[in-house]
Every structure is written in C-alpha cells, then in structure tokens.
N, C-alpha and C. Protein backbone atom coordinates (compact mmCIF):
# COMPACT_ATOMS: atom_id res chain seq x y z
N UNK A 1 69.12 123.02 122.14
CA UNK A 1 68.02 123.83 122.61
C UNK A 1 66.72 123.23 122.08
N UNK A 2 65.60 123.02 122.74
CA UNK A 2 64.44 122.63 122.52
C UNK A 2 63.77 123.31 121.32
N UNK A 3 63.58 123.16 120.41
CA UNK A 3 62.99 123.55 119.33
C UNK A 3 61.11 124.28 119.67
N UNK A 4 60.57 123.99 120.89
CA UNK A 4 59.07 124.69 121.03
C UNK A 4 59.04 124.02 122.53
N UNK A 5 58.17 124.60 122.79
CA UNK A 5 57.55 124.22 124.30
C UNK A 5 57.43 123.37 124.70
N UNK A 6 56.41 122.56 123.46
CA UNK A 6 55.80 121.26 123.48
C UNK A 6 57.62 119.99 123.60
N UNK A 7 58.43 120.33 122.53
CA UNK A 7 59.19 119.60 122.49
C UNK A 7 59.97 119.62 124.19
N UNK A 8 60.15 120.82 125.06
CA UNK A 8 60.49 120.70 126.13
C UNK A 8 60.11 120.40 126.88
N UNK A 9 58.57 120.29 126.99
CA UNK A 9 58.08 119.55 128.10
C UNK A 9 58.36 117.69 128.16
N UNK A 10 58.14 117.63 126.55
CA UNK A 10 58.37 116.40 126.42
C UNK A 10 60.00 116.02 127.11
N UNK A 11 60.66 116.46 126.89
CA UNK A 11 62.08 116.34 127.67
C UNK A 11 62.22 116.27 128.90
N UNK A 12 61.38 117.08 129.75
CA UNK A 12 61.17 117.48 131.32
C UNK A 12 60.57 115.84 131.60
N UNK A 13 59.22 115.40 130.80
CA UNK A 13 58.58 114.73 131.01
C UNK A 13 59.97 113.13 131.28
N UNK A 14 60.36 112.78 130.14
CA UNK A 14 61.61 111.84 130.17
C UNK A 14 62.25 111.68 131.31
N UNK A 15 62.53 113.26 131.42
CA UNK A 15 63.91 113.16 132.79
C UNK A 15 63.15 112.78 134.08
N UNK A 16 61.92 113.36 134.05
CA UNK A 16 61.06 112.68 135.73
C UNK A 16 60.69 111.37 135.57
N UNK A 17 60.74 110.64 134.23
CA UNK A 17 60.75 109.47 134.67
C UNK A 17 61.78 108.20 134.81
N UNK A 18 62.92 108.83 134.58
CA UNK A 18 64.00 108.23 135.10
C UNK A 18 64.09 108.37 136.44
N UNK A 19 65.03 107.66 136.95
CA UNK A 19 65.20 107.15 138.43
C UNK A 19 66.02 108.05 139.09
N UNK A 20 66.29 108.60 140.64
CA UNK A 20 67.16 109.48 140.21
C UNK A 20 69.06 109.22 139.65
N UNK A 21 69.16 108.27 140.03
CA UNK A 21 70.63 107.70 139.50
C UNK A 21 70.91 108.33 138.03
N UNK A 22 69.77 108.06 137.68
CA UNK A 22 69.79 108.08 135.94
C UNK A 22 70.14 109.45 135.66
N UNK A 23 68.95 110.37 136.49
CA UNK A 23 68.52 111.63 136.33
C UNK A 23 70.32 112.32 137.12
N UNK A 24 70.85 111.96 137.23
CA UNK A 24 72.32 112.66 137.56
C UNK A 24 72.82 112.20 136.73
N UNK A 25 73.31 111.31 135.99
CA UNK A 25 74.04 110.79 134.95
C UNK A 25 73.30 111.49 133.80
N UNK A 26 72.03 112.01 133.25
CA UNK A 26 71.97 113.17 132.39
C UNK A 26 72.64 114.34 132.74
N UNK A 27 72.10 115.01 133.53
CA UNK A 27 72.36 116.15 134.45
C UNK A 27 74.24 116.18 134.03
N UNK A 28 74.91 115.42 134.47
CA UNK A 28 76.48 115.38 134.26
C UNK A 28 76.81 115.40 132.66
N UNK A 29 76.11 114.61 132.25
CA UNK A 29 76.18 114.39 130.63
C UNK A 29 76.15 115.62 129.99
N UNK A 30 75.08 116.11 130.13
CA UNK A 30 74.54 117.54 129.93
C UNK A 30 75.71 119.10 130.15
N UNK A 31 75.75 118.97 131.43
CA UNK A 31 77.08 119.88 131.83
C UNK A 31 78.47 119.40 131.34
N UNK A 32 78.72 118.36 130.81
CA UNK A 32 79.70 117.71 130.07
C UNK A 32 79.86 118.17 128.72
N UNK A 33 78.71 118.46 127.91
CA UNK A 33 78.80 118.64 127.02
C UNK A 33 78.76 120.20 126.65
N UNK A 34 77.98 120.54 127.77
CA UNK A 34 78.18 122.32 127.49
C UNK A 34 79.54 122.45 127.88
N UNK A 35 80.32 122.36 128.55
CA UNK A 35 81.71 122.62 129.12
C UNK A 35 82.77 122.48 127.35
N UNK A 36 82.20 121.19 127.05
CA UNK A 36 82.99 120.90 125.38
C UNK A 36 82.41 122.32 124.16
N UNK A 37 81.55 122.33 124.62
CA UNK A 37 80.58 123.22 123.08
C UNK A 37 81.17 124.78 123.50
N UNK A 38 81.33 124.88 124.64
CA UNK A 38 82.01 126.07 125.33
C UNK A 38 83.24 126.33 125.08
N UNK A 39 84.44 125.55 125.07
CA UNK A 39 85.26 125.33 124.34
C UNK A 39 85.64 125.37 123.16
N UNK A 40 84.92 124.42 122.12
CA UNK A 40 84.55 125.24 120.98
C UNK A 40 84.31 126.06 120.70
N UNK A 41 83.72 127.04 121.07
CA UNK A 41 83.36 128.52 120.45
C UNK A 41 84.07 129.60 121.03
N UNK A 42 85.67 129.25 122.06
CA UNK A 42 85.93 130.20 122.53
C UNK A 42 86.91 130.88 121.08
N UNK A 43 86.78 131.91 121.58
CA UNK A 43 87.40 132.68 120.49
C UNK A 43 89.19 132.91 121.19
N UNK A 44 89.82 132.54 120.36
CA UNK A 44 91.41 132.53 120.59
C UNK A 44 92.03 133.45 119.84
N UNK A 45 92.69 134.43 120.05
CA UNK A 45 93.39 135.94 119.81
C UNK A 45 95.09 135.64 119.91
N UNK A 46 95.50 135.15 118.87
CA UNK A 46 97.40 134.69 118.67
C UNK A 46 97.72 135.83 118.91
N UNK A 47 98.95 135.74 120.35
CA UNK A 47 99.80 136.97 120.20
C UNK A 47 101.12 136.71 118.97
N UNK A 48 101.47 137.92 118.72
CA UNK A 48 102.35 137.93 118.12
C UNK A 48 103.74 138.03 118.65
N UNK A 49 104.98 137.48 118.82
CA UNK A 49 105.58 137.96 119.20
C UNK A 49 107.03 138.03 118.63
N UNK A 50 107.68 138.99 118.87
CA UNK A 50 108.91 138.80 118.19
C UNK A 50 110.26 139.71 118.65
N UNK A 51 111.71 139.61 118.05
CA UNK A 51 112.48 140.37 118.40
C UNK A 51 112.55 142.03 118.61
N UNK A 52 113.38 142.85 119.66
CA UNK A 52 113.64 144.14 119.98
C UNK A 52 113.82 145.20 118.44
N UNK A 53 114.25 144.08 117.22
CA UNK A 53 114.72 145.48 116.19
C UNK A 53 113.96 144.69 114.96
N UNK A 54 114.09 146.19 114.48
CA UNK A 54 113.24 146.05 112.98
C UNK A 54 114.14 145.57 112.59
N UNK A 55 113.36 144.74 110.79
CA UNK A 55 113.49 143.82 110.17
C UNK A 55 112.94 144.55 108.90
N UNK A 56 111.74 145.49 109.06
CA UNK A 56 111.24 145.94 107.82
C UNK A 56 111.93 146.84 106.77
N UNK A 57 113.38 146.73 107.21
CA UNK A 57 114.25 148.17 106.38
C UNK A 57 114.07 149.29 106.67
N UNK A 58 114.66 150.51 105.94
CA UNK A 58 114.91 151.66 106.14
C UNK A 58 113.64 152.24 106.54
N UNK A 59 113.57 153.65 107.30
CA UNK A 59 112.59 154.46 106.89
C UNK A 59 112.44 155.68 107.07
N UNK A 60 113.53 155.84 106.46
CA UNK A 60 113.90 157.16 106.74
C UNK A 60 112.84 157.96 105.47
N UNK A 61 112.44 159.68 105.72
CA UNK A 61 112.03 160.13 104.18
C UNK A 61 111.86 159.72 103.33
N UNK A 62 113.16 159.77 102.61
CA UNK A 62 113.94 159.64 101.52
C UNK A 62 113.28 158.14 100.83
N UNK A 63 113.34 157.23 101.98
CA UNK A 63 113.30 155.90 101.45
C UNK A 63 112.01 155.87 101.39
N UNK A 64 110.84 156.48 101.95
CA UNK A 64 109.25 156.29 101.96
C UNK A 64 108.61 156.79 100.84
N UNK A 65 109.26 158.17 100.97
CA UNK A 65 108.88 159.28 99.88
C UNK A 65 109.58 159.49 98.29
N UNK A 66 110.72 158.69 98.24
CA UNK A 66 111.68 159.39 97.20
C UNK A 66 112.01 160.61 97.59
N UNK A 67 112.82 161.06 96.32
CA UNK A 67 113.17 162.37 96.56
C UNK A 67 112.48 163.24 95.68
N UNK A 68 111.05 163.53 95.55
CA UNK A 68 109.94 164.42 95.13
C UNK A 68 109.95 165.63 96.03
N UNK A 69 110.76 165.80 97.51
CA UNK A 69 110.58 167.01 98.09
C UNK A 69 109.31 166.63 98.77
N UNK A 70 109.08 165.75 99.15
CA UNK A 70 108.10 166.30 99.95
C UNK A 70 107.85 166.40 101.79
C-alpha cells in the first residue's frame, strides 16, 4: 500500500510511462501477488475428527462426583 498520496502518484506516474506491454506485465504481477498474500492470511479452522465411541472413560455420577451424595 502506498505510504501518502505523493508516494502514489509517483507510482501512477511510473506505470504511464511504461509501454503498454509492460503496463500488463505489472498489472498481472500485481494480481499475482495479491492472489499469494491472500492465501497467506487465509485463516484455516482443523476439523477434528474421530471415532463413533468414547475413549474418555466412565461418567457415570459416581465417577464425576464421588460418593459425597451429591
């Protein structure tokens, strides 16, 4: 991203004076690299997945609570 105005015009200024050949080979460059930086920052959410039965042991009352009655 252009850091001030001035620095963007100066950029605008560059690209009109390339040819247009040139000025598509930025242009691609450009969308090339946002497509990568886009990628990078996607945020990825691991499913978890696993077998039909517990694994964590009992849980019944008894086994959560002791036997305090409660």
């Amino acid at each position: 991203m252009a850091q001030s105005n001035e620095h963007l015009d100066a950029l605008v200024r560059e690209l009109a004076e390339l040819d247009p050949a040139e000025q598509a080979q930025v242009v691609a460059r450009a969308a090339q690299l946002r497509k990568t930086k886009a990628r990078a920052n996607r945020l990825v959410i691991p499913v978890l997945r696993g077998g039909t039965q517990w694994l964590g042991g009992d849980l019944n009352r008894e086994t959560l609570y002791g036997d305090d009655g409660r």
